[in-house]
Protein backbone atom coordinates (compact mmCIF):
# COMPACT_ATOMS: atom_id res chain seq x y z
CA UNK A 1 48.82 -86.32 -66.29
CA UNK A 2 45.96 -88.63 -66.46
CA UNK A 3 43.20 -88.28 -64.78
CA UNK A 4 43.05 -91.75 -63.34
CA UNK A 5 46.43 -91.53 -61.71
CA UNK A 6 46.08 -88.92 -59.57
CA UNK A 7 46.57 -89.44 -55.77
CA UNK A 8 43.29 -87.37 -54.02
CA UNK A 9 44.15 -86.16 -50.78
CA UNK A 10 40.47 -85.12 -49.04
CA UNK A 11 40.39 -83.09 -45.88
CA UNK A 12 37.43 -82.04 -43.20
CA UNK A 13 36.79 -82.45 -39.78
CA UNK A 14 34.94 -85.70 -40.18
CA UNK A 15 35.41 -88.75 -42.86
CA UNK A 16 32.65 -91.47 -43.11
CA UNK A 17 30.51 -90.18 -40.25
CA UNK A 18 26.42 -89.23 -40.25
CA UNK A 19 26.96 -85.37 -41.39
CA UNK A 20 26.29 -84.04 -44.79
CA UNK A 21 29.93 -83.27 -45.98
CA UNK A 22 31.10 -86.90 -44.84
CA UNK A 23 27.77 -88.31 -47.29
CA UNK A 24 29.16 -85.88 -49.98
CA UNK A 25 32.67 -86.82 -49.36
CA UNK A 26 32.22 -90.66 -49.97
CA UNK A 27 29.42 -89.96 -53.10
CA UNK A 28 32.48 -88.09 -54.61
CA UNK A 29 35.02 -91.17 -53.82
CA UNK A 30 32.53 -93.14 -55.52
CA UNK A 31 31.96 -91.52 -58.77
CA UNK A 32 35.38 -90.75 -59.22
CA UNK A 33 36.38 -94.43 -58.86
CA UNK A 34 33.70 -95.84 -60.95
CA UNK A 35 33.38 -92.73 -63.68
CA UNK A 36 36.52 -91.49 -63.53
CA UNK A 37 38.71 -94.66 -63.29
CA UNK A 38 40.56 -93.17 -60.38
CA UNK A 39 41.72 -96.44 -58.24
CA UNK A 40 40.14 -96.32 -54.75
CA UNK A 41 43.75 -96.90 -53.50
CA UNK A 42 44.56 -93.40 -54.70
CA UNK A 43 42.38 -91.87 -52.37
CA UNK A 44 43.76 -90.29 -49.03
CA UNK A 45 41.87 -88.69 -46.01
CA UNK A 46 43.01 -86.34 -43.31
CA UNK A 47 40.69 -85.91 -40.54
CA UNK A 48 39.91 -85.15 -36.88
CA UNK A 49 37.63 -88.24 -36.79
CA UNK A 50 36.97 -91.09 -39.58
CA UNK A 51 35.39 -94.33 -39.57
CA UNK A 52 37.72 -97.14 -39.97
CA UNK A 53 38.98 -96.78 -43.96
CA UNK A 54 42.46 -97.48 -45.63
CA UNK A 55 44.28 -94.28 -46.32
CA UNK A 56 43.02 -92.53 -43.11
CA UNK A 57 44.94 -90.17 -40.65
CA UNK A 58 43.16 -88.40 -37.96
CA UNK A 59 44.69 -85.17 -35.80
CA UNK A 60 42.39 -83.67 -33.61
CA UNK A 61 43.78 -80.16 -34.69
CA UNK A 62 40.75 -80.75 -37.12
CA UNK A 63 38.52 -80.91 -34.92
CA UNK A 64 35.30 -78.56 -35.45
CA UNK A 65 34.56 -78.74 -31.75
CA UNK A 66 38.18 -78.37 -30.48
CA UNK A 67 38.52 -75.67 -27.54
CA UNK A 68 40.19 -73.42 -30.17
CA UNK A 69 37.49 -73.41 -32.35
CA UNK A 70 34.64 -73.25 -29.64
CA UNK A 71 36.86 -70.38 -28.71
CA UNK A 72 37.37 -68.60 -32.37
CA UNK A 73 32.92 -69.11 -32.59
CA UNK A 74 32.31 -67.27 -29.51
CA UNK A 75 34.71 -64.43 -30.61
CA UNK A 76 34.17 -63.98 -33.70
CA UNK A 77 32.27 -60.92 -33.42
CA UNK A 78 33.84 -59.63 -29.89
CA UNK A 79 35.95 -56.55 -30.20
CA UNK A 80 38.16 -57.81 -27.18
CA UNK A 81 40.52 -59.85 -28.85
CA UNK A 82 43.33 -60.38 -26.48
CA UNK A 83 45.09 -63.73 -27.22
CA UNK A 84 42.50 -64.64 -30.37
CA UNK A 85 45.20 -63.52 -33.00
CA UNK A 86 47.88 -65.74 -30.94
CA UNK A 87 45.51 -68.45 -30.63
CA UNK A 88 44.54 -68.94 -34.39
CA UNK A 89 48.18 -68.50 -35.55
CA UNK A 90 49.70 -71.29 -33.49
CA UNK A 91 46.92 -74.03 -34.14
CA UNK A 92 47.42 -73.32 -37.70
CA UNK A 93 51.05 -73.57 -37.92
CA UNK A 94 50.35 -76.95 -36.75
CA UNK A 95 47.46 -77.61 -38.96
CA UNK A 96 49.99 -76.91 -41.53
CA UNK A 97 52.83 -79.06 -40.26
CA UNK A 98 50.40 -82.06 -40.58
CA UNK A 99 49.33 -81.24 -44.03
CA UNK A 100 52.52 -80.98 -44.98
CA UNK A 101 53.58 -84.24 -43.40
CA UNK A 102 50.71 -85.81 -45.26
CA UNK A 103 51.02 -84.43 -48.50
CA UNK A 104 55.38 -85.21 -48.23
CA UNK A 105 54.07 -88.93 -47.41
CA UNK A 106 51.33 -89.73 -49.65
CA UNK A 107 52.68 -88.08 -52.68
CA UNK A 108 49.26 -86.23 -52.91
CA UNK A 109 48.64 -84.94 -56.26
CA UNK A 110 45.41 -82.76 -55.24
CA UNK A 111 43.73 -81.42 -52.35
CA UNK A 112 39.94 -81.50 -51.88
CA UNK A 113 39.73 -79.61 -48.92
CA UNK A 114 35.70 -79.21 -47.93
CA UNK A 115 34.24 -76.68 -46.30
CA UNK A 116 37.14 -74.36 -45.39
CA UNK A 117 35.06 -71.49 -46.41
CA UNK A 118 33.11 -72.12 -42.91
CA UNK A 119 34.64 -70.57 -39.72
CA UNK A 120 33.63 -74.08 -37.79
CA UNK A 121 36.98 -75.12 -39.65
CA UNK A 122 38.96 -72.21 -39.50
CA UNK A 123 41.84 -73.68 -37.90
CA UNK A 124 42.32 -76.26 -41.03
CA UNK A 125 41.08 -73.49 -43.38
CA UNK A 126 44.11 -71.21 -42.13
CA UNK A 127 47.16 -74.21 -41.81
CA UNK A 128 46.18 -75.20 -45.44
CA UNK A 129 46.43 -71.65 -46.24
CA UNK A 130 49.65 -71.06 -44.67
CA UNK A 131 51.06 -74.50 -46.41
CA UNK A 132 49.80 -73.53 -50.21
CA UNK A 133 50.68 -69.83 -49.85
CA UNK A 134 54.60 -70.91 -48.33
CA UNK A 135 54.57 -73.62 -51.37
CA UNK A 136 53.57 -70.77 -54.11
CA UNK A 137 55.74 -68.43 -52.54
CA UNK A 138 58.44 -70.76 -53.42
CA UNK A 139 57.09 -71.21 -56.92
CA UNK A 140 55.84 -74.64 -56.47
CA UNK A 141 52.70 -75.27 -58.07
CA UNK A 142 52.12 -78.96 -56.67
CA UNK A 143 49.92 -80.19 -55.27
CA UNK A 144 47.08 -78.64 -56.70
CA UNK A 145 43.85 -77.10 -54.63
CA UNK A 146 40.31 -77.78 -54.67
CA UNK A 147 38.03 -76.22 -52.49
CA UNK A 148 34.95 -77.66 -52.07
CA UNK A 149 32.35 -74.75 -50.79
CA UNK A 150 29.09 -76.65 -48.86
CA UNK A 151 28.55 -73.40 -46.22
CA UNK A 152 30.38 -70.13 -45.30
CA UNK A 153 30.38 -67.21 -43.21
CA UNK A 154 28.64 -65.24 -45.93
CA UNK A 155 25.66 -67.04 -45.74
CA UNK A 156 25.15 -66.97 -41.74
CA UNK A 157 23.91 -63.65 -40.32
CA UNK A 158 26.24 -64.85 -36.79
CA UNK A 159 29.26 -64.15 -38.56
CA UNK A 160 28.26 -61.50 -40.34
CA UNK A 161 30.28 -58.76 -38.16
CA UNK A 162 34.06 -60.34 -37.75
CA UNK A 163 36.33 -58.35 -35.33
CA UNK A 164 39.71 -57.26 -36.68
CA UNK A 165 41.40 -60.28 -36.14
CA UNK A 166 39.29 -62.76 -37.60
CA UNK A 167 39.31 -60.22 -40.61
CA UNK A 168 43.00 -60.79 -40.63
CA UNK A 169 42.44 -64.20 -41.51
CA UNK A 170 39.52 -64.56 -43.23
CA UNK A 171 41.50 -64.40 -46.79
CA UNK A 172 42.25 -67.82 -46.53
CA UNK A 173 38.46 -69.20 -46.18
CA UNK A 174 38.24 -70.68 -48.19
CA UNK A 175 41.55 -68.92 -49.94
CA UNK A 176 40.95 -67.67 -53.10
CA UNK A 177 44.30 -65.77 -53.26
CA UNK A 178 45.49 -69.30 -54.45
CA UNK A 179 42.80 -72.28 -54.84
CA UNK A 180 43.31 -73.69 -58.02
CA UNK A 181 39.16 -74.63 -58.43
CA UNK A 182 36.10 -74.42 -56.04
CA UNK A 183 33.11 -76.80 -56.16
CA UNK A 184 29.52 -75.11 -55.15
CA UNK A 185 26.88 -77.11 -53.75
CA UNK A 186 24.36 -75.30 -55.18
CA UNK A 187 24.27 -71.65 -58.07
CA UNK A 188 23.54 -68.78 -55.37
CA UNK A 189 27.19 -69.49 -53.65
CA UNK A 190 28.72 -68.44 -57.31
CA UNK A 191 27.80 -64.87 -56.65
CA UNK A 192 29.27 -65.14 -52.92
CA UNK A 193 32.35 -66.98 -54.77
CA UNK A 194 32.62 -63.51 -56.93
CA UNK A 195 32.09 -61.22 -54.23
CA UNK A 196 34.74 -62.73 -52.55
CA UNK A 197 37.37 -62.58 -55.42
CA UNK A 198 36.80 -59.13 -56.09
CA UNK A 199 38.24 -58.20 -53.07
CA UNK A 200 41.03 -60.21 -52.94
CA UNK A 201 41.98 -61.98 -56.49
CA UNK A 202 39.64 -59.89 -59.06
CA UNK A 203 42.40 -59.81 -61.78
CA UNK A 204 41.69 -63.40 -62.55
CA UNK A 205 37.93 -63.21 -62.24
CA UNK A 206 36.02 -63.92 -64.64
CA UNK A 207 38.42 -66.86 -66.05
CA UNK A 208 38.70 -68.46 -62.71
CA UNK A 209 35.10 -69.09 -62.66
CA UNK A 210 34.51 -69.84 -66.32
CA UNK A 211 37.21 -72.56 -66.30
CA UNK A 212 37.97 -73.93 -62.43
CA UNK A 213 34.55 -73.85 -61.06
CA UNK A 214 31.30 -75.94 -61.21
CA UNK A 215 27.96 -76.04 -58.93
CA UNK A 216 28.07 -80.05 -57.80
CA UNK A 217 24.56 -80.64 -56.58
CA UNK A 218 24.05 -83.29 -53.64
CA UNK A 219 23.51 -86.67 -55.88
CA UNK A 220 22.07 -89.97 -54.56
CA UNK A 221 22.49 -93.58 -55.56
CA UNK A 222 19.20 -95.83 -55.33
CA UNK A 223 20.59 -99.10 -53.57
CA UNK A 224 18.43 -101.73 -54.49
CA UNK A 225 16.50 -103.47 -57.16
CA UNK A 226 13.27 -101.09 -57.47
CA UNK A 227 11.81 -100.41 -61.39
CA UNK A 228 10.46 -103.96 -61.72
CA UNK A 229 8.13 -103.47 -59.03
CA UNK A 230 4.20 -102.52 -59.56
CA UNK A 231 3.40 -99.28 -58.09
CA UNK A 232 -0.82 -100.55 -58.43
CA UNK A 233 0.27 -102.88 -55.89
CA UNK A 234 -1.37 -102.84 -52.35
CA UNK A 235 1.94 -104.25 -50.52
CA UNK A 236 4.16 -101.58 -49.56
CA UNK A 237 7.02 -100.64 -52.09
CA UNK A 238 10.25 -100.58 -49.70
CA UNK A 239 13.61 -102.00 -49.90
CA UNK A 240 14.67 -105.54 -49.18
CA UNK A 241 15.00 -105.81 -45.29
CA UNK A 242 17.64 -107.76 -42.78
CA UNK A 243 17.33 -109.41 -39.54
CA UNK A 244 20.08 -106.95 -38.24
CA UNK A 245 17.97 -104.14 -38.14
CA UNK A 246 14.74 -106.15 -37.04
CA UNK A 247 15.57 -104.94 -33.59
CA UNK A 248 15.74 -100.95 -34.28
CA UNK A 249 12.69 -100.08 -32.82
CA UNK A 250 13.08 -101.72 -29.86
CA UNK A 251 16.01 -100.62 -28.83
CA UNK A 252 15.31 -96.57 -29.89
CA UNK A 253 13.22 -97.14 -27.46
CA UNK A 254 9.73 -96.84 -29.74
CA UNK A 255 8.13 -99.90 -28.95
CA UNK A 256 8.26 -99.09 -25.09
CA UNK A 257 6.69 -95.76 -25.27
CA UNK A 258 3.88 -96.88 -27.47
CA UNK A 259 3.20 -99.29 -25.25
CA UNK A 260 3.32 -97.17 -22.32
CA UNK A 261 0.00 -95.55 -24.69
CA UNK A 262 -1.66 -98.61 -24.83
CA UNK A 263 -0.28 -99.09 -28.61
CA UNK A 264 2.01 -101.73 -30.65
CA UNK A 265 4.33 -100.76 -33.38
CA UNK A 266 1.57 -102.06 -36.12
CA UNK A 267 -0.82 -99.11 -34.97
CA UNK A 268 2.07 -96.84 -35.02
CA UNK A 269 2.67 -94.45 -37.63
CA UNK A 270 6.35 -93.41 -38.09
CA UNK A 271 7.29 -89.82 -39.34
CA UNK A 272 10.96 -89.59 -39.84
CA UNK A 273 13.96 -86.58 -39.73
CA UNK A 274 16.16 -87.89 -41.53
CA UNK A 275 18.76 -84.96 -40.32
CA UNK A 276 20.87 -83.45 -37.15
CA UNK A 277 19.47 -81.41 -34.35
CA UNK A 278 20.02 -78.19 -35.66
CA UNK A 279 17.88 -75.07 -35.35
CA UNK A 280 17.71 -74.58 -39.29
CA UNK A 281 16.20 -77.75 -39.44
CA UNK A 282 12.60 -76.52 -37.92
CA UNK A 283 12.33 -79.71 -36.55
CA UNK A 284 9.56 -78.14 -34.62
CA UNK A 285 7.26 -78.32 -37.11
CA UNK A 286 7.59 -81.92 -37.77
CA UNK A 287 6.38 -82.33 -34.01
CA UNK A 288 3.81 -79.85 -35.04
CA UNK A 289 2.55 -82.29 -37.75
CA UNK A 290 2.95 -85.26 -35.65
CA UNK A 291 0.18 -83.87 -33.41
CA UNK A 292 -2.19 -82.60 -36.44
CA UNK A 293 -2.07 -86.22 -37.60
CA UNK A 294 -2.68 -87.86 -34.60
CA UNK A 295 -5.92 -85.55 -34.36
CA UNK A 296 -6.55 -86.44 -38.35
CA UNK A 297 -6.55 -90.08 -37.58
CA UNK A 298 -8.96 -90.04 -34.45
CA UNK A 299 -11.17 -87.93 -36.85
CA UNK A 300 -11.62 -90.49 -38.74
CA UNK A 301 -12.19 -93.40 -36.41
CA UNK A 302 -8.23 -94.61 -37.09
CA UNK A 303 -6.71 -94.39 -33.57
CA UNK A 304 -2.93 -94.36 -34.09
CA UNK A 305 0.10 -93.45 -31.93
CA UNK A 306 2.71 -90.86 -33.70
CA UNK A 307 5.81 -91.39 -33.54
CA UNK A 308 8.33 -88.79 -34.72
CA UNK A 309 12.25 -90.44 -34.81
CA UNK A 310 14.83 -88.13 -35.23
CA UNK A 311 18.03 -90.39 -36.45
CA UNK A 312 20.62 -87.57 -37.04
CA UNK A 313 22.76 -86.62 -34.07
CA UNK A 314 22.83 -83.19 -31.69
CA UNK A 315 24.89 -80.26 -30.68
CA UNK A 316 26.83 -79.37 -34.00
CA UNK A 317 26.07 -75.49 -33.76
CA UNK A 318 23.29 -75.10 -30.75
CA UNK A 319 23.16 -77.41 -27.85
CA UNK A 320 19.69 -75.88 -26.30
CA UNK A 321 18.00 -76.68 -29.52
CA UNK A 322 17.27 -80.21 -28.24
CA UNK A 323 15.93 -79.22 -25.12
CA UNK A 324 13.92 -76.65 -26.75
CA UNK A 325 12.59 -79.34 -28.72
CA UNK A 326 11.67 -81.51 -25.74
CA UNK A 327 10.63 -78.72 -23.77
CA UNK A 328 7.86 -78.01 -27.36
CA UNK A 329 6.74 -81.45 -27.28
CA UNK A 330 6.14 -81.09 -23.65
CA UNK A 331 3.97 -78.44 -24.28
CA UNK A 332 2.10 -79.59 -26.64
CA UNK A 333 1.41 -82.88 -24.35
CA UNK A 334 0.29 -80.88 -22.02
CA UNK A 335 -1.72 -78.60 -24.47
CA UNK A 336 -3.07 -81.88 -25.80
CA UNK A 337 -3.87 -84.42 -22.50
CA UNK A 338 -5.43 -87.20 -24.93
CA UNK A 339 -2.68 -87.14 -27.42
CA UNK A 340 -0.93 -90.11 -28.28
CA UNK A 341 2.36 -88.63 -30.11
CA UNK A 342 6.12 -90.09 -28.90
CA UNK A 343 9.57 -88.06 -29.45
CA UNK A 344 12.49 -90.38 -30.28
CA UNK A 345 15.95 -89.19 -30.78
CA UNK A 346 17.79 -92.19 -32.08
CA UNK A 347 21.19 -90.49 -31.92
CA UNK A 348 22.57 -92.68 -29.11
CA UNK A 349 21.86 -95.89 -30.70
CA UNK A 350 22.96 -94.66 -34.48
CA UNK A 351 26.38 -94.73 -36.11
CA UNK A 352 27.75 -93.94 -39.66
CA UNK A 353 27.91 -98.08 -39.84
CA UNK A 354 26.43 -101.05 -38.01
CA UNK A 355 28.67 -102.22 -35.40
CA UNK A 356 27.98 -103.92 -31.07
CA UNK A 357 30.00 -102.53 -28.79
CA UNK A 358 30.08 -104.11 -24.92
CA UNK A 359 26.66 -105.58 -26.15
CA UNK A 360 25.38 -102.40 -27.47
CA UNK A 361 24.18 -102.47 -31.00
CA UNK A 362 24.41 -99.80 -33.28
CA UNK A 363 22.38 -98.86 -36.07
CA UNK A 364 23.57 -97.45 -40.20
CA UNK A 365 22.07 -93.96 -40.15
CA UNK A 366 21.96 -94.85 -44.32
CA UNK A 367 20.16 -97.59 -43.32
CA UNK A 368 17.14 -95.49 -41.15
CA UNK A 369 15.21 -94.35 -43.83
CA UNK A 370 14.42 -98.06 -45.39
CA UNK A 371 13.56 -99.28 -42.22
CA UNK A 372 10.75 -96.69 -42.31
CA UNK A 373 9.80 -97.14 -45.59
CA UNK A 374 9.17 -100.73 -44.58
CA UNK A 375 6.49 -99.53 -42.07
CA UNK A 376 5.05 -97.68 -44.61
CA UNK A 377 6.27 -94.36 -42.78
CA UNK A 378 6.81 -91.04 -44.32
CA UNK A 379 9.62 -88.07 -43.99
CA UNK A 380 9.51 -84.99 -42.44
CA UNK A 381 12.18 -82.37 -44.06
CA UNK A 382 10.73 -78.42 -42.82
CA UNK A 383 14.41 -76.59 -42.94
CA UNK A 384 14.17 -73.21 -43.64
CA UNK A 385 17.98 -73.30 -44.80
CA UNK A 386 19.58 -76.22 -46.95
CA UNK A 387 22.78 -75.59 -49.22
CA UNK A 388 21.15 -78.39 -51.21
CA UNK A 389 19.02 -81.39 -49.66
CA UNK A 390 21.38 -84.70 -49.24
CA UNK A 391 19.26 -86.31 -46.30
CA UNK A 392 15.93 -85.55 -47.96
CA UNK A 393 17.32 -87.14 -51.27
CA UNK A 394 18.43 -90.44 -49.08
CA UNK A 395 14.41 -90.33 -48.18
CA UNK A 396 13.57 -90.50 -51.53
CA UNK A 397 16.04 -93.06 -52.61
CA UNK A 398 14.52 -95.88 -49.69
CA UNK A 399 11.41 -95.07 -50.77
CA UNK A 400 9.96 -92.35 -47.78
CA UNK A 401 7.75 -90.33 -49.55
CA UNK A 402 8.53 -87.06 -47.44
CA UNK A 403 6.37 -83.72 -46.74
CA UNK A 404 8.79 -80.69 -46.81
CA UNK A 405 9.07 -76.59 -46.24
CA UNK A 406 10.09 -75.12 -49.74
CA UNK A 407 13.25 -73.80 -48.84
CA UNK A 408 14.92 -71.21 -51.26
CA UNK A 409 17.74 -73.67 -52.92
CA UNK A 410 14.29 -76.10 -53.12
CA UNK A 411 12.58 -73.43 -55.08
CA UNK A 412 15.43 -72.60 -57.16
CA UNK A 413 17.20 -76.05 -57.89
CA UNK A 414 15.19 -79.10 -56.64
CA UNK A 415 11.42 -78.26 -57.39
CA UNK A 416 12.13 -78.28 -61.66
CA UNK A 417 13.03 -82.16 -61.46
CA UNK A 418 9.43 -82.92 -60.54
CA UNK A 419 9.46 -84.33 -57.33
CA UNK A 420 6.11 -85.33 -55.68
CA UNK A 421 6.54 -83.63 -52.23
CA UNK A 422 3.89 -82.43 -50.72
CA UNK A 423 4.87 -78.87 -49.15
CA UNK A 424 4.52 -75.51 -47.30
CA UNK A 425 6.22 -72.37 -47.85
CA UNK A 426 8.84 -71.01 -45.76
CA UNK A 427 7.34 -69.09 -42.85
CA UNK A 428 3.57 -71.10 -43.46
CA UNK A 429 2.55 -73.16 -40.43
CA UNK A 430 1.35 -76.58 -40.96
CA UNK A 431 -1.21 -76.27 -42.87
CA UNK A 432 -4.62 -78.61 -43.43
CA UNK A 433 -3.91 -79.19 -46.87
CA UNK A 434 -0.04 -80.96 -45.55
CA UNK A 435 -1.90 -83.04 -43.23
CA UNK A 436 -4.32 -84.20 -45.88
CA UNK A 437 -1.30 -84.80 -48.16
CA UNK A 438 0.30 -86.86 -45.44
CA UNK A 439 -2.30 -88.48 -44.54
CA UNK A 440 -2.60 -89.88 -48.01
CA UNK A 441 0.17 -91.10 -48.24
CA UNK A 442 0.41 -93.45 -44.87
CA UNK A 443 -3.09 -94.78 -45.51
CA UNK A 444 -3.32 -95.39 -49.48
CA UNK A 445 -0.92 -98.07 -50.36
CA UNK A 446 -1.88 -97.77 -54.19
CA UNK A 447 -1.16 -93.87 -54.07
CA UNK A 448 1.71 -94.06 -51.91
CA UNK A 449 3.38 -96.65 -54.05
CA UNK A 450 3.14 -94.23 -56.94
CA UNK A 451 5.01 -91.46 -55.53
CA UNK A 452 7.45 -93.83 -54.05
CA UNK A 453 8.21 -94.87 -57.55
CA UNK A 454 7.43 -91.87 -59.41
CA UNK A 455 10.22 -89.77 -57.36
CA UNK A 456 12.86 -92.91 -57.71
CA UNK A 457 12.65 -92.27 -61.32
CA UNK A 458 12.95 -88.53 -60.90
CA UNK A 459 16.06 -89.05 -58.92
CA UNK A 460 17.37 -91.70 -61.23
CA UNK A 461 17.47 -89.52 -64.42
CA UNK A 462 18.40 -86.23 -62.78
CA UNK A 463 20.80 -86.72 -59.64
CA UNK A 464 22.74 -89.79 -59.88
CA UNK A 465 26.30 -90.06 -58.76
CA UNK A 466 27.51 -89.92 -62.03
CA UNK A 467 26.53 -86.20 -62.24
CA UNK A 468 29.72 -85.46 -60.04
CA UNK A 469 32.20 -87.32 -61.91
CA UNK A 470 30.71 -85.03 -65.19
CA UNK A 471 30.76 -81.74 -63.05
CA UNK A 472 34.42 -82.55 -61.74
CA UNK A 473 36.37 -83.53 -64.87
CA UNK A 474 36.55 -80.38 -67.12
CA UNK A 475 37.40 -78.45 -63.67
CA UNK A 476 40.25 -80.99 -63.06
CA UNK A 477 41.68 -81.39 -66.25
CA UNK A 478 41.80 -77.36 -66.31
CA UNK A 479 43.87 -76.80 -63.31
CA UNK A 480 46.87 -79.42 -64.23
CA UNK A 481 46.75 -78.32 -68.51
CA UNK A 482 46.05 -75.12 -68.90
CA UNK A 483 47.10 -71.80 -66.78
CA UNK A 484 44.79 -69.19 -65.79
């Protein structure tokens, strides 16, 4: 079969939303269209939720935040397991009744299935389980299966005692008794991937993962005209801007509340997280900074207000992490009485695409980080836990120079490209030398401008979308032309 005929059926909870795995999802659809010649009509998505898009379905059976997975979460670890095994067993015979419909109708060719190796999908993980082992059972070996492995349980410490019934199921996340290739986000999952073979497919081993597997980093297209442009230049290096998104600040509500401090959005400095309310995220620290810097700049005669935006959305895995971060800033107000530092989360006025509803207008969350840039703001990116770095990579793409935590996939797969991020190491609070560094870079236009740039061509030659494309077709052409 050629490569450019096959029909690409790609599953997850969410399709063309804010989250990392939707971002990774579409960078895929893109590089396999334009690298692989794959026609964008042959694509096909299965999802609780999706942004409008031809080929979509949506079931909320795959929804992450369904009351049977909220359920199968807060038992995972319980001994008492009365009605958990019935529970996961019905939801996933339905899961699989959809799939199957799906596949039947589309005349799907291969499955992309991502993240079934995380228990916040283990209803979908388990249907699609049930619907490839009944199909192999049967000697069928089409469609094909692709996992594509972004988290797991293996690498949270919360799941890392599974009661007997969620053991009884945990074979098929993501399934290795019969995917036909797995995708890593980044080289430490491989040894996770192996550990989980040997207990349940270790005959085919060390062939599986030679020939059907490949480490697919996060990858980033740069979106607008940017290598003709003079980096010794004292106007800000940024993207082209629109009227629509003239507005933004306003209605996040930032001009008001520097205002309300005696401030207008030209004496405001803008740090940015770029990411979701998550406690991984240490977005803590980026309120931390926000207050060193607003203590750097009175220092130094330059009274500012500091404005931290946070532009991804909340309560994906804890829902008291935003008011712990409220209830930090608070604190720190208090701590702090002549501070002039503002907390924005732009969550309620952000979408996955521009759109007004009842006179509402919604903002692109792709579109957040240029809007910064063109203030001459900077991003803030302190997780302590990243399978790879998508949102900081956006960041560096718009032209946000960004301050960041070395986090351990950082260290071991990011820092060798030569990115000019100024840093801390995991565990480190903010230290003096950060706050210098980021203070640099929102006051120096000349030095700014040549990180900016230097980073855009460090992303350029070492994670453009055409990396996936080159990752994905020896692992593709394996499964449908030669047999393991």
């Amino acid at each position: 079969m050629k490569l450019s005929e096959l029909r690409i059926g790609i599953i997850h909870s969410l399709i063309g939303k804010n989250d990392g795995v939707s971002i990774v999802i579409d960078q895929t659809v893109e590089a396999m269209s334009e690298h692989l010649d794959i026609n964008i009509g042959n694509f096909f998505f299965l999802a609780a939720h999706s942004s409008p898009r031809f080929n979509a379905q949506t079931n909320d059976v795959f929804w992450h935040k369904s009351e049977a997975h909220k359920h199968i979460l807060n038992n995972f670890n319980n001994p008492d397991t009365e009605g958990l095994d019935e529970l996961i067993h019905e939801n996933a015979l339905y899961a699989k009744k959809v799939i199957q419909e799906w596949v039947d109708e589309n005349d799907i060719d291969l499955i992309i299935a991502h993240n079934t190796s995380h228990p916040y999908n283990f209803v979908t993980a388990v249907g699609l389980g049930y619907y490839i082992e009944e199909l192999r059972a049967e000697g069928i070996i089409w469609p094909k299966l692709m996992v594509w492995w972004h988290d797991s349980y293996f690498e949270r410490s919360i799941f890392a005692t599974p009661n007997e019934v969620i053991q009884k199921y945990l074979k098929y996340l993501p399934g290795v008794t019969y995917v036909n290739s797995i995708a890593f986000i980044n080289k430490q999952q491989i040894e996770l991937g192996k550990r989980l073979f040997e207990q349940h497919n270790s005959s085919k081993l060390e062939k599986f993962f030679k020939l059907r597997t490949t480490v697919v980093p996060n990858t980033c297209e740069i979106p607008w005209e940017w290598e003709h442009l003079n980096p010794d230049s004292e106007e800000l290096l940024c993207p082209p801007q629109d009227n629509y998104n003239d507005s933004f600040l306003k209605d996040i509500g930032l001009e008001k509340q520097v205002k309300s401090k005696g401030f207008s959005v030209d004496d405001t400095v803008i740090l940015l997280q770029h990411t979701r309310v998550v406690p991984r995220k240490k977005i803590e620290l980026a309120i931390d900074l926000a207050f060193k810097l607003d203590k750097k700049f009175t220092k130094n005669g330059k009274r500012k207000c500091i404005a931290l935006i946070i532009s991804g959305h909340s309560g994906d895995e804890q829902n008291q992490y935003l008011n712990n971060l409220y209830l930090y800033y608070t604190e720190l107000c208090k701590k702090n009485t002549d501070s002039n530092v503002v907390l924005i989360f732009g969550e309620n006025n952000i979408l996955s695409h521009r759109d007004i509803i009842v006179d509402k207008k919604f903002y692109c969350f792709a579109e957040i980080p240029s809007i910064v840039a063109a203030h001459g703001g900077i991003g803030t990116y302190f997780s302590d836990v990243e399978g790879f770095g998508n949102n900081l990579l956006e960041m560096i793409s718009f032209a946000v120079p960004a301050v960041i935590n070395k986090y351990d996939i950082y260290k071991d797969e990011i820092e060798k490209f030569g990115f000019d991020l100024p840093s801390i190491e995991t565990g480190e609070p903010v230290s003096d030398e950060l706050v210098d560094a980021a203070y640099m870079l929102l006051t120096n236009i000349p030095y700014r401008n040549k990180v900016v740039k230097h980073n855009l061509k460090v992303l350029k030659e070492n994670l453009d979308h055409k990396i996936i494309a080159e990752k994905l077709e020896p692992i593709i052409k394996s499964m449908y032309m030669r047999e393991l």
